[in-house]
C-alpha atoms as a PDB file:
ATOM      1  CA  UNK A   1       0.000   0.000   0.000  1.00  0.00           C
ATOM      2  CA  UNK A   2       2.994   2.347   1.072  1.00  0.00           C
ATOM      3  CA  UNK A   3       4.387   1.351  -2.530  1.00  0.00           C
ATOM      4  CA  UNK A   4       1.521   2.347  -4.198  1.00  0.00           C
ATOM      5  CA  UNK A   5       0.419   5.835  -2.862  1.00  0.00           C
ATOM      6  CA  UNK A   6       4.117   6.762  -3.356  1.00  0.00           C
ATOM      7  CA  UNK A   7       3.734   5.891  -7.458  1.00  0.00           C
ATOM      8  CA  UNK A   8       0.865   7.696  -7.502  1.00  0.00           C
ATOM      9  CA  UNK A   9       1.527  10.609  -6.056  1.00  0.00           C
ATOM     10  CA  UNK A  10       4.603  11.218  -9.142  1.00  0.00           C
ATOM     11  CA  UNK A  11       2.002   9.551 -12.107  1.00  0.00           C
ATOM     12  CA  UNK A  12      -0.052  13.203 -11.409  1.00  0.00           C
ATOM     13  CA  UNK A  13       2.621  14.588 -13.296  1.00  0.00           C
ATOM     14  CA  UNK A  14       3.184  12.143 -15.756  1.00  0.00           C
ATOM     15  CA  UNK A  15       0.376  10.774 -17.137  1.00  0.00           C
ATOM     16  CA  UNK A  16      -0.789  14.212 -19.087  1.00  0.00           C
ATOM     17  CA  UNK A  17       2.186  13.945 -20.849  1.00  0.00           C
ATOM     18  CA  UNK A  18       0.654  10.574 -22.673  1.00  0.00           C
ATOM     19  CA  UNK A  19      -2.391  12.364 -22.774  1.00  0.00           C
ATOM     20  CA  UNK A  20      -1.478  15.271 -24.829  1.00  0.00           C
ATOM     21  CA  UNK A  21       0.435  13.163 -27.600  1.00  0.00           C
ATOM     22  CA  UNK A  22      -2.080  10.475 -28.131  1.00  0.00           C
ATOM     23  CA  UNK A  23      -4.749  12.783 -27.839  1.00  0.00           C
ATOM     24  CA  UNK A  24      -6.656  10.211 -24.982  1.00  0.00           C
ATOM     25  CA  UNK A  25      -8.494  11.878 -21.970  1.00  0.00           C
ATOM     26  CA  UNK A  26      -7.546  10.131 -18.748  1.00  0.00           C
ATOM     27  CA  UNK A  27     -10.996  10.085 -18.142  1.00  0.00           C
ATOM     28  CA  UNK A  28     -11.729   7.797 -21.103  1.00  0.00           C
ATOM     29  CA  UNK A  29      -9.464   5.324 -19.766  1.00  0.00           C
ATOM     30  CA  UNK A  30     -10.139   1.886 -17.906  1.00  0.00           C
ATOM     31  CA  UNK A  31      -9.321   2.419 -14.369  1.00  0.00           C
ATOM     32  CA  UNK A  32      -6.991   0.280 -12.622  1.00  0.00           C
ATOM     33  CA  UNK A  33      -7.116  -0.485  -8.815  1.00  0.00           C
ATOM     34  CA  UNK A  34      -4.393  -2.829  -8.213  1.00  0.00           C
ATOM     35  CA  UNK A  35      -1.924  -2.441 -10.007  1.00  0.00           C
ATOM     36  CA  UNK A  36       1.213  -5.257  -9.580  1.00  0.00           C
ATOM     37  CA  UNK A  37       5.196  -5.625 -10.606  1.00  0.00           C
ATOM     38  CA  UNK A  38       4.528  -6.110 -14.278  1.00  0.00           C
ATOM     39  CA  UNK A  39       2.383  -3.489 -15.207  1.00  0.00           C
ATOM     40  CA  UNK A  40       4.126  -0.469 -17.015  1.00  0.00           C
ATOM     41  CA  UNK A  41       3.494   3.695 -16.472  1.00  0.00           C
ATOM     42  CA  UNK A  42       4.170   6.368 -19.082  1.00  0.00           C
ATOM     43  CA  UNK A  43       7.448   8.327 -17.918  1.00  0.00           C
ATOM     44  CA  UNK A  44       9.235  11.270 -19.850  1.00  0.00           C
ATOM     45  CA  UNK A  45      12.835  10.700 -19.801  1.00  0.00           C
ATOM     46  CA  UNK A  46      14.336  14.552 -20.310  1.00  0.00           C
ATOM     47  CA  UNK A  47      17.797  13.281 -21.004  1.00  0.00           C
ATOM     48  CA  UNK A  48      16.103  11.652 -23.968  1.00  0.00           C
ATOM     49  CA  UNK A  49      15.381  14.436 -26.517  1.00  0.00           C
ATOM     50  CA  UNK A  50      14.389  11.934 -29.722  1.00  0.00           C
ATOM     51  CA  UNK A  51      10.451  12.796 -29.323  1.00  0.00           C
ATOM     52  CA  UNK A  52      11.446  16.743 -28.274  1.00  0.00           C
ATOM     53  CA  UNK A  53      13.255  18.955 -26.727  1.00  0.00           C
ATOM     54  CA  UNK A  54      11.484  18.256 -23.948  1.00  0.00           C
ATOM     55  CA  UNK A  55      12.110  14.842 -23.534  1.00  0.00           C
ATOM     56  CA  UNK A  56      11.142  10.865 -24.221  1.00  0.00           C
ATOM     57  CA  UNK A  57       7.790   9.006 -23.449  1.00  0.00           C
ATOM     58  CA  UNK A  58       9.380   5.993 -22.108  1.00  0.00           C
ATOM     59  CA  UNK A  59       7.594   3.322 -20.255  1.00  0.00           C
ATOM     60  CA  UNK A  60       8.823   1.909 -16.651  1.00  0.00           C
ATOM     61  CA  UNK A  61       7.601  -0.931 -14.703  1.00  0.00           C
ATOM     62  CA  UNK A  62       5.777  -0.293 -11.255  1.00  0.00           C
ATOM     63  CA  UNK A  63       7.614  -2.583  -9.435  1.00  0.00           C
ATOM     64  CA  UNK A  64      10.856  -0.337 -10.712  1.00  0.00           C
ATOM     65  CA  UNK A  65       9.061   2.769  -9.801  1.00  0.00           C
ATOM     66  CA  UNK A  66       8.215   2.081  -6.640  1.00  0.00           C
ATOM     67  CA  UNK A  67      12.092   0.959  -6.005  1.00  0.00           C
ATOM     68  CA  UNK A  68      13.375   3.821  -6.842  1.00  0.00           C
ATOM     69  CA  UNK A  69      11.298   6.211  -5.191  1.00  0.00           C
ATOM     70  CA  UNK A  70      11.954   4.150  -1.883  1.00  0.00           C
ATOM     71  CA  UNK A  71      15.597   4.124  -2.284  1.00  0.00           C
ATOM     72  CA  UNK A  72      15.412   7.968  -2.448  1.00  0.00           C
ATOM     73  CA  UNK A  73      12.756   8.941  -0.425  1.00  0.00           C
ATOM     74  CA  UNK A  74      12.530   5.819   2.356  1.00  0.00           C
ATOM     75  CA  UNK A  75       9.559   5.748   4.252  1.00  0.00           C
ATOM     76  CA  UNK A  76       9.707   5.603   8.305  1.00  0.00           C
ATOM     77  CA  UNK A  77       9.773   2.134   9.078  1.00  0.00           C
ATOM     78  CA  UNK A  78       7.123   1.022  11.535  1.00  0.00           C
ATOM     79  CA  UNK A  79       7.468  -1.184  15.011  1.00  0.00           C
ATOM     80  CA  UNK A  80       6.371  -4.835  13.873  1.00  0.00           C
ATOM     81  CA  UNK A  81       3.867  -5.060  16.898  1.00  0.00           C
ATOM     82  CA  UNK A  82       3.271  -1.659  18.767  1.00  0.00           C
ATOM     83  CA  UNK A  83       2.163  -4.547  21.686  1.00  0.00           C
ATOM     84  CA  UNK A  84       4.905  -6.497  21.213  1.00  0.00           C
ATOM     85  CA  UNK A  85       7.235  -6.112  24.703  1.00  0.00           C
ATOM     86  CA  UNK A  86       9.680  -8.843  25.868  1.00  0.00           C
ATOM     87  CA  UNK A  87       7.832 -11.594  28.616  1.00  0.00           C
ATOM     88  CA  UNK A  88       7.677  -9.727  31.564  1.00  0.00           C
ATOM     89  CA  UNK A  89       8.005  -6.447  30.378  1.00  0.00           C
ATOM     90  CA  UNK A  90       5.172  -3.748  29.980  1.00  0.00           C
ATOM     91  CA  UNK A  91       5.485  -0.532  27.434  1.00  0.00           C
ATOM     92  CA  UNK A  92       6.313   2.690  28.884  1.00  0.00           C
ATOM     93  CA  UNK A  93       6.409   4.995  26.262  1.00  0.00           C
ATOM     94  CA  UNK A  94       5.240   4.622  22.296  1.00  0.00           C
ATOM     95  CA  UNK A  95       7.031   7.034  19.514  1.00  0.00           C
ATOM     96  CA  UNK A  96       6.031   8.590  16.166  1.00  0.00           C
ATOM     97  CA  UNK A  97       7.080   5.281  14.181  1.00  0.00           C
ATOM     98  CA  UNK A  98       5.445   3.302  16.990  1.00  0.00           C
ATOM     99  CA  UNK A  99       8.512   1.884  18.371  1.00  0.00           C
ATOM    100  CA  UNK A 100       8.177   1.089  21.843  1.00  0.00           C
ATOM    101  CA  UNK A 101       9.911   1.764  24.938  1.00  0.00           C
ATOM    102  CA  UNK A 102       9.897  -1.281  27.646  1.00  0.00           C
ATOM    103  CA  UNK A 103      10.258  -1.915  31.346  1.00  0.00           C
ATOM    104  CA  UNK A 104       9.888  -4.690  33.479  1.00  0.00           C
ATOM    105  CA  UNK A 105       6.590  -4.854  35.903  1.00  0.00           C
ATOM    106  CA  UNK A 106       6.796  -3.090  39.197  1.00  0.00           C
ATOM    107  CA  UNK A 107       9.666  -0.212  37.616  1.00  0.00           C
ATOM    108  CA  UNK A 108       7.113   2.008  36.335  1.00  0.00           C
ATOM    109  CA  UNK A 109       4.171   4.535  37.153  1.00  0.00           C
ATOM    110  CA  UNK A 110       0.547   3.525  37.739  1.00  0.00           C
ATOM    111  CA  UNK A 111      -2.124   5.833  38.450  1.00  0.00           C
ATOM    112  CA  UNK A 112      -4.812   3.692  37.194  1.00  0.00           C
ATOM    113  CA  UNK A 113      -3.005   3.527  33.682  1.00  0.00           C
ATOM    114  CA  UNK A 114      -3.027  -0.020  33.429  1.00  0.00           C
ATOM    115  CA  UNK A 115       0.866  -0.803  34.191  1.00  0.00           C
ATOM    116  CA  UNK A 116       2.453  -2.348  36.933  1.00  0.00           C
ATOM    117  CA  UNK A 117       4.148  -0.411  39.701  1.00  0.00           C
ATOM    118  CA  UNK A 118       2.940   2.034  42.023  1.00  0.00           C
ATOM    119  CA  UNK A 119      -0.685   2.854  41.566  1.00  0.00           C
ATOM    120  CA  UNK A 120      -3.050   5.359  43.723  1.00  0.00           C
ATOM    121  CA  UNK A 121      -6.477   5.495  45.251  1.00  0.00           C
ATOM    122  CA  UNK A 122      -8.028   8.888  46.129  1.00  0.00           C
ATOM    123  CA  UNK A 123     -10.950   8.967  48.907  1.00  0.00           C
ATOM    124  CA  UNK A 124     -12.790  12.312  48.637  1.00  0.00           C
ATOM    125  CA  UNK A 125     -14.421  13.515  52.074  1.00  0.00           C
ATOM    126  CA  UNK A 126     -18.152  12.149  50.074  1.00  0.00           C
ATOM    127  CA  UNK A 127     -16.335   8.759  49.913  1.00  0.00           C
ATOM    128  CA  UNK A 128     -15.448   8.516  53.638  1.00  0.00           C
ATOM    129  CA  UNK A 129     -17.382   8.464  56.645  1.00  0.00           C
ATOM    130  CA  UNK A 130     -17.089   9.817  60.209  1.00  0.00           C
ATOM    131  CA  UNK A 131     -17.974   7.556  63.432  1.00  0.00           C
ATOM    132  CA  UNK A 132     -21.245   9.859  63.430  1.00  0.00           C
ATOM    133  CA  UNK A 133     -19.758  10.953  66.819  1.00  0.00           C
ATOM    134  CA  UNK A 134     -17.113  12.283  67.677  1.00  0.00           C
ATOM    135  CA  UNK A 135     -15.960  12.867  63.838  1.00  0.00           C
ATOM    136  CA  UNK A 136     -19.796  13.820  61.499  1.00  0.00           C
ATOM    137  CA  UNK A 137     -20.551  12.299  58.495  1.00  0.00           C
ATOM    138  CA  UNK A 138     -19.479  14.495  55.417  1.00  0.00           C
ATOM    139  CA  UNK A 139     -21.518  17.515  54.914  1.00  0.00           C
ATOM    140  CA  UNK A 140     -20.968  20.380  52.737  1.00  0.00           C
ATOM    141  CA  UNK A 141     -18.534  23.294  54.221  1.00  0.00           C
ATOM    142  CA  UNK A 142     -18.351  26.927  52.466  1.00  0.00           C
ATOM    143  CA  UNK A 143     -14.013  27.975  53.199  1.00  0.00           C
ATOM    144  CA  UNK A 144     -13.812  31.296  53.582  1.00  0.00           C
ATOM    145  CA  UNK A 145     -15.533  33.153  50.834  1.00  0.00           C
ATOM    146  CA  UNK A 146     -17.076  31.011  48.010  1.00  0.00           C
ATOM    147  CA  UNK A 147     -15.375  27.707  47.927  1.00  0.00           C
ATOM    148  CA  UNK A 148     -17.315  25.146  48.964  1.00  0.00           C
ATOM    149  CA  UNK A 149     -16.370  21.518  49.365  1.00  0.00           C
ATOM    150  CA  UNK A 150     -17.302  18.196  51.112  1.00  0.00           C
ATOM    151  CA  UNK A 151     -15.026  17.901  54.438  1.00  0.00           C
ATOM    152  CA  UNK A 152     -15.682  16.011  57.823  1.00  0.00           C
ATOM    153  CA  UNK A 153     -14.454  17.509  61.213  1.00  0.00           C
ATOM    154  CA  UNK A 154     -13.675  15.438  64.293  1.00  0.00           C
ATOM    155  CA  UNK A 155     -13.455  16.250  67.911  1.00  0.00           C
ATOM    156  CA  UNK A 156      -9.897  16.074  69.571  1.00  0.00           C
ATOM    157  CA  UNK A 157     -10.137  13.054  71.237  1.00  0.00           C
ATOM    158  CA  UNK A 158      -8.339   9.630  70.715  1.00  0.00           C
ATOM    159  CA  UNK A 159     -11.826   7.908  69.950  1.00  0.00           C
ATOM    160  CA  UNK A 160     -12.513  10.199  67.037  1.00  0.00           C
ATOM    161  CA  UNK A 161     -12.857   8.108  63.600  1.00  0.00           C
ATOM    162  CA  UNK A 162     -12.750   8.638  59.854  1.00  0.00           C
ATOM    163  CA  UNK A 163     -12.811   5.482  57.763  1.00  0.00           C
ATOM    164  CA  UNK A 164     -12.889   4.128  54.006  1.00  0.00           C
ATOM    165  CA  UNK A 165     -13.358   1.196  52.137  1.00  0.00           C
ATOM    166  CA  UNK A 166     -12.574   0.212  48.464  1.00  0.00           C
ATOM    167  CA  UNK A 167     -11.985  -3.162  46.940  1.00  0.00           C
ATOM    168  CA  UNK A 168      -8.097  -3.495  45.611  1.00  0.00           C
ATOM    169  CA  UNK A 169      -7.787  -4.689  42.115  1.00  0.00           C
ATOM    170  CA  UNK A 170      -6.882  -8.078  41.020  1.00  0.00           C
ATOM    171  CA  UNK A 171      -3.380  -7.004  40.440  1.00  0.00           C
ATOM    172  CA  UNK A 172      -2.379  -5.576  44.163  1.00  0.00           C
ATOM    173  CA  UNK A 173       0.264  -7.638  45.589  1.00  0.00           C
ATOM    174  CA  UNK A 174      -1.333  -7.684  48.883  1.00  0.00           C
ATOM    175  CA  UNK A 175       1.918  -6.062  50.448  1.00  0.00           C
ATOM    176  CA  UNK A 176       1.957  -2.964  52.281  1.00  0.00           C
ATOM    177  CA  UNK A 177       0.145   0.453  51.877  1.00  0.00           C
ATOM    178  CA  UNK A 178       0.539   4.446  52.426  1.00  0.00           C
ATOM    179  CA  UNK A 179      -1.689   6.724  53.159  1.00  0.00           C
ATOM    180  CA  UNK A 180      -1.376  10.406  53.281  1.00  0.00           C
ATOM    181  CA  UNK A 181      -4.351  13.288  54.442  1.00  0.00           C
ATOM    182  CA  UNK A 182      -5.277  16.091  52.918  1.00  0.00           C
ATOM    183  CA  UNK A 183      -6.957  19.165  55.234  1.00  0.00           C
ATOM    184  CA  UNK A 184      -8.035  22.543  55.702  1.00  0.00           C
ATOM    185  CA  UNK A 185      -7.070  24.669  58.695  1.00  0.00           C
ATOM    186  CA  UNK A 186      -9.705  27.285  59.098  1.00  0.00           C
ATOM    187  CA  UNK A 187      -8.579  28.472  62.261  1.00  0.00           C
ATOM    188  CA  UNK A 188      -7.320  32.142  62.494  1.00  0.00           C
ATOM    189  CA  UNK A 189      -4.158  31.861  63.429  1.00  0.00           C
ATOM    190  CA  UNK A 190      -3.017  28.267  62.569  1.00  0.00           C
ATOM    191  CA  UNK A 191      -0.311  27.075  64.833  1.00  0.00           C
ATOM    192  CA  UNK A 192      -0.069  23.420  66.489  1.00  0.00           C
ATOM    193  CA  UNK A 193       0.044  19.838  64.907  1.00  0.00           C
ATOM    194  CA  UNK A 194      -2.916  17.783  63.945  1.00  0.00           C
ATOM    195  CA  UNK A 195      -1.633  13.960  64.792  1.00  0.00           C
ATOM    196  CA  UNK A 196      -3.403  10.431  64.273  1.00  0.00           C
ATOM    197  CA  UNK A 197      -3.071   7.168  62.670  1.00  0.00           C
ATOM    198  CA  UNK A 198      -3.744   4.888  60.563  1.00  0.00           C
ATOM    199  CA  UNK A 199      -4.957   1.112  60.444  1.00  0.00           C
ATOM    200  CA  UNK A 200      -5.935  -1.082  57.799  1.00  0.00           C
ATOM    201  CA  UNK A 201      -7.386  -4.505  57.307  1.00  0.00           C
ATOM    202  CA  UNK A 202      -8.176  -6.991  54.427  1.00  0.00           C
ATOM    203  CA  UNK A 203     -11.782  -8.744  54.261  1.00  0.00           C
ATOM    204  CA  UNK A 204     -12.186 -11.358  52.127  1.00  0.00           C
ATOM    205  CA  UNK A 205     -15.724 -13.729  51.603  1.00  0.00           C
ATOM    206  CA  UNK A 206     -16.768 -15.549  54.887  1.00  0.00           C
ATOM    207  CA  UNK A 207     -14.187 -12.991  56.849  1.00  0.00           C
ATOM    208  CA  UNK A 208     -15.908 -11.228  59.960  1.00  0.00           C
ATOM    209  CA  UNK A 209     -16.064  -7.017  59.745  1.00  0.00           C
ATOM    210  CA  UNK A 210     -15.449  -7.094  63.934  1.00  0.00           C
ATOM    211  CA  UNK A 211     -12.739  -6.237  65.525  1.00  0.00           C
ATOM    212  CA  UNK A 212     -10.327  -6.225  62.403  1.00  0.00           C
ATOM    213  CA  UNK A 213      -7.764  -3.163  62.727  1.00  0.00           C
ATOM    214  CA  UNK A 214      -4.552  -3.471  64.923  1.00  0.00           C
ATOM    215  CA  UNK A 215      -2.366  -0.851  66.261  1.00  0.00           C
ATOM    216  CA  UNK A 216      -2.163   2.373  63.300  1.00  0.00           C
ATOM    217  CA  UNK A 217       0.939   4.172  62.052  1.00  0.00           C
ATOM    218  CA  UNK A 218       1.495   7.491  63.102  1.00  0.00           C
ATOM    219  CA  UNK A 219       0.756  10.434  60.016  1.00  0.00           C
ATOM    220  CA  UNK A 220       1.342  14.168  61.023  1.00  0.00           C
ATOM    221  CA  UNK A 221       0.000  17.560  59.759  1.00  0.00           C
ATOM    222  CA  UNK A 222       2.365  20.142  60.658  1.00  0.00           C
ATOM    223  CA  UNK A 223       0.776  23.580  61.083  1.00  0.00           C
ATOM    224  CA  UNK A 224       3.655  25.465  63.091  1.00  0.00           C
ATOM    225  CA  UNK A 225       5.500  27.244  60.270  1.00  0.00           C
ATOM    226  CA  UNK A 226       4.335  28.823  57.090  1.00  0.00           C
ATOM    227  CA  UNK A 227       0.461  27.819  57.581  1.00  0.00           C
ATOM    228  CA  UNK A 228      -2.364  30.702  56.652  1.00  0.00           C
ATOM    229  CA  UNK A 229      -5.923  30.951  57.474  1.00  0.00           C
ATOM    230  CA  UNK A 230      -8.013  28.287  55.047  1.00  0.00           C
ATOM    231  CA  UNK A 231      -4.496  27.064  53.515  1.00  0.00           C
ATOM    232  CA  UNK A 232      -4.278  23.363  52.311  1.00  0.00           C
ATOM    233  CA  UNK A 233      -2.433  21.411  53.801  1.00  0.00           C
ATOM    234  CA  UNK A 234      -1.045  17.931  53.065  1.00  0.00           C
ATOM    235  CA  UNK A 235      -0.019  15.482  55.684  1.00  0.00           C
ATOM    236  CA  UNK A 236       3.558  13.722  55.151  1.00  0.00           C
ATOM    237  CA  UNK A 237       3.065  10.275  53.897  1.00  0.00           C
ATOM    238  CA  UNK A 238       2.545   7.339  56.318  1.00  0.00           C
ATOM    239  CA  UNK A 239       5.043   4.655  56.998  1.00  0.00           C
ATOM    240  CA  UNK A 240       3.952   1.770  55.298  1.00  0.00           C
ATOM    241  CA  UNK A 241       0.985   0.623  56.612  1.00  0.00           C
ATOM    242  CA  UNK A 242       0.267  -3.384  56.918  1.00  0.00           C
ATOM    243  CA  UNK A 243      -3.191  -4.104  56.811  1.00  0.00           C
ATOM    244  CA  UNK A 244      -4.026  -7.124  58.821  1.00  0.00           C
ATOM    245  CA  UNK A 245      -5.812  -9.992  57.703  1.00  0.00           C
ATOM    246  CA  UNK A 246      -5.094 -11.945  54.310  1.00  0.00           C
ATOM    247  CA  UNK A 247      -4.117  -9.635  51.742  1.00  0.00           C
ATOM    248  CA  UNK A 248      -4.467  -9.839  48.162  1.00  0.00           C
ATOM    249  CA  UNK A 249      -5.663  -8.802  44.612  1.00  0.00           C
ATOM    250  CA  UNK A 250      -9.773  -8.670  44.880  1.00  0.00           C
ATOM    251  CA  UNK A 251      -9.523  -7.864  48.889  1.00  0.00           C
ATOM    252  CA  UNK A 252     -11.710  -5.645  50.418  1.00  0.00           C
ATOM    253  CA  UNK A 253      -9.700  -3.333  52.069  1.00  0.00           C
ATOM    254  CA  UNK A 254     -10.958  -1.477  54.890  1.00  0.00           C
ATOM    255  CA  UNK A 255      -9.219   1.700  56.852  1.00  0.00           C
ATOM    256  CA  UNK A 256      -9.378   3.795  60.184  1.00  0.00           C
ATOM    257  CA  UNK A 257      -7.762   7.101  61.180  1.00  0.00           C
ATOM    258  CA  UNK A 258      -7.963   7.925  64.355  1.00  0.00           C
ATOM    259  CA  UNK A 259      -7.449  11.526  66.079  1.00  0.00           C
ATOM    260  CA  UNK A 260      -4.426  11.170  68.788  1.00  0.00           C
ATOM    261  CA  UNK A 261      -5.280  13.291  71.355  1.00  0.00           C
ATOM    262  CA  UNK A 262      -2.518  13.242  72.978  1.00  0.00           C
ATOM    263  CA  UNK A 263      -0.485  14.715  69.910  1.00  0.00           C
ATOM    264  CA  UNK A 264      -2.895  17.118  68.722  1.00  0.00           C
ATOM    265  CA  UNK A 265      -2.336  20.760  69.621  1.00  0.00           C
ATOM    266  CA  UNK A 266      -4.613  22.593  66.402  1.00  0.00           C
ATOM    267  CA  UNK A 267      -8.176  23.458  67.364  1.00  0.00           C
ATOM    268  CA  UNK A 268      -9.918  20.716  66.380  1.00  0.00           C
ATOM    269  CA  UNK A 269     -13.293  22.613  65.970  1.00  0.00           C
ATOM    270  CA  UNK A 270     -12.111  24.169  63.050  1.00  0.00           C
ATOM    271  CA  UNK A 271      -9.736  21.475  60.693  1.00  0.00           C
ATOM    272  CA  UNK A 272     -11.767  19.888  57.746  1.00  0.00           C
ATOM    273  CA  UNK A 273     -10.879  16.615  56.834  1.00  0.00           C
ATOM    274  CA  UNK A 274     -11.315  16.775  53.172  1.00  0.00           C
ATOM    275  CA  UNK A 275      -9.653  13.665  51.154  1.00  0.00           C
ATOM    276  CA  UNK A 276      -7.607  10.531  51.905  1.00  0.00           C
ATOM    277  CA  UNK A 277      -5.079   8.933  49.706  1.00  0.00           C
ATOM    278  CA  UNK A 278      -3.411   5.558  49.705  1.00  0.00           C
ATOM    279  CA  UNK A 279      -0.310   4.578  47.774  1.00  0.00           C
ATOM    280  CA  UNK A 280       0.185   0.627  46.813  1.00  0.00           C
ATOM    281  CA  UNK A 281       1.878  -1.756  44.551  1.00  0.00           C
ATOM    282  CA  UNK A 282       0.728  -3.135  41.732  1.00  0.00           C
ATOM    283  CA  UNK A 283       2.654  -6.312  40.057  1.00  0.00           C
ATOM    284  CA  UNK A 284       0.254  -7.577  37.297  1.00  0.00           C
ATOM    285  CA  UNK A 285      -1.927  -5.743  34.664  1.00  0.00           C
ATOM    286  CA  UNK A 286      -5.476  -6.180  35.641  1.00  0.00           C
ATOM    287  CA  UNK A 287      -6.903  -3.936  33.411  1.00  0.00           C
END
């Protein structure tokens, strides 16, 4: 097919030149869709002058046509299988000719994108749910002047709860997890730490839902330095987390953060809880 659109493209000159000698109209002509090796094309040859001073009619062959104008104008030469990676091995990164870039599983980016590595889960404030106590279900909370967003609050106390749920896809390892926060100071003067931590368990069919998280790992907001009025502000990642339980791809996974009371120096009245998100690894293609 390359072959052929590159003939034609040249023939728009050529074949007029036929035309006006004979006296034919291309359009009285039987058209020709496939043409193959043997079949011949006018061509003017202008170191030729026999016919005049402009040149030859001459005939050529489309299979020598097509040769030529390959050898000087080559075409970009195409990947043989734009899927086609090495066993193991998952494509990165795809360029104009389709060639592909490779890496093994687990050495790349997720994000939902179908590869192996790390991949992400976002909870948005909607998605989670407070103990109903102590920390209110999510409700909608103007900041400041005009923005409004979902967001949960929670009293400072150590029994104060947010938790999430989501089931991990078939191609989660079942290994560890990090989570981090994401909040909203609206107190006037921020100035103290907001402190809790994090549990996680894995339910499978027939599991019980009692009693499943163990002791949590310790995330921090920091709002001593730098910190406005209705800034954002994003908690440093957890340590990895290990849910407990038996972990793997297709488990529901279930998590807790509690408010440490102990660690917790912000005003509490005023901190919206507005997303949770949890890092893991991904070591087969599940899409």
């Amino acid at each position: 097919m390359r072959k052929t659109l590159l003939v034609a493209a040249v023939l728009i000159g050529l074949v007029p030149c036929l035309m006006a000698v004979t006296g034919i109209k291309v359009t009285d002509l039987t058209e020709l869709f496939n043409p193959v090796d043997e079949d011949y094309f006018p061509i003017v040859d202008v170191s030729d002058r026999t016919m005049s001073r402009n040149g030859t009619t001459k005939k050529i062959k489309f299979s020598t046509l097509a040769t030529e104008l390959n050898a000087q104008h080559p075409p970009e030469e195409l990947a043989e299988d734009p899927t086609d990676c090495p066993e193991g091995q998952f494509a990165i990164a795809i360029d104009k000719k389709g060639n592909l870039t490779c890496a093994a599983g687990g050495g790349g980016g997720g994000g939902g994108g179908g590869l192996t590595g790390y991949d992400t889960v976002v909870f948005d404030a909607g998605a989670m749910v407070g103990d109903g106590g102590l920390c209110h279900l999510p409700q909608s909370q103007e900041i400041g002047s005009g923005l409004r967003v979902y967001s949960i609050t929670c009293a400072d106390s150590s029994s104060a709860s947010i938790f999430g749920r989501v089931l991990m896809p078939d191609g989660w390892d079942g290994g560890a997890v990090n989570f981090s926060m994401a909040i909203i100071d609206q107190n006037e003067t921020p100035g103290g730490y907001v402190v809790g931590a994090i549990a996680c368990a894995c339910v499978n069919s027939g599991d019980s839902t009692q009693s499943i998280f163990g002791t949590g790992t310790s995330i921090t907001h920091n709002l001593t330095s730098g910190i406005a009025q209705f800034d954002l502000v994003l908690a440093s990642t957890s340590s990895a987390v290990t849910c407990s339980g038996t972990c793997s791809g297709g488990s529901e996974l279930f998590w807790r953060y509690q408010v440490n009371e102990v660690g917790t120096t912000e005003n509490m009245e005023n901190v919206l809880f507005l997303q949770a998100k949890m890092e893991f690894n991904r070591t087969a293609d599940d899409e």
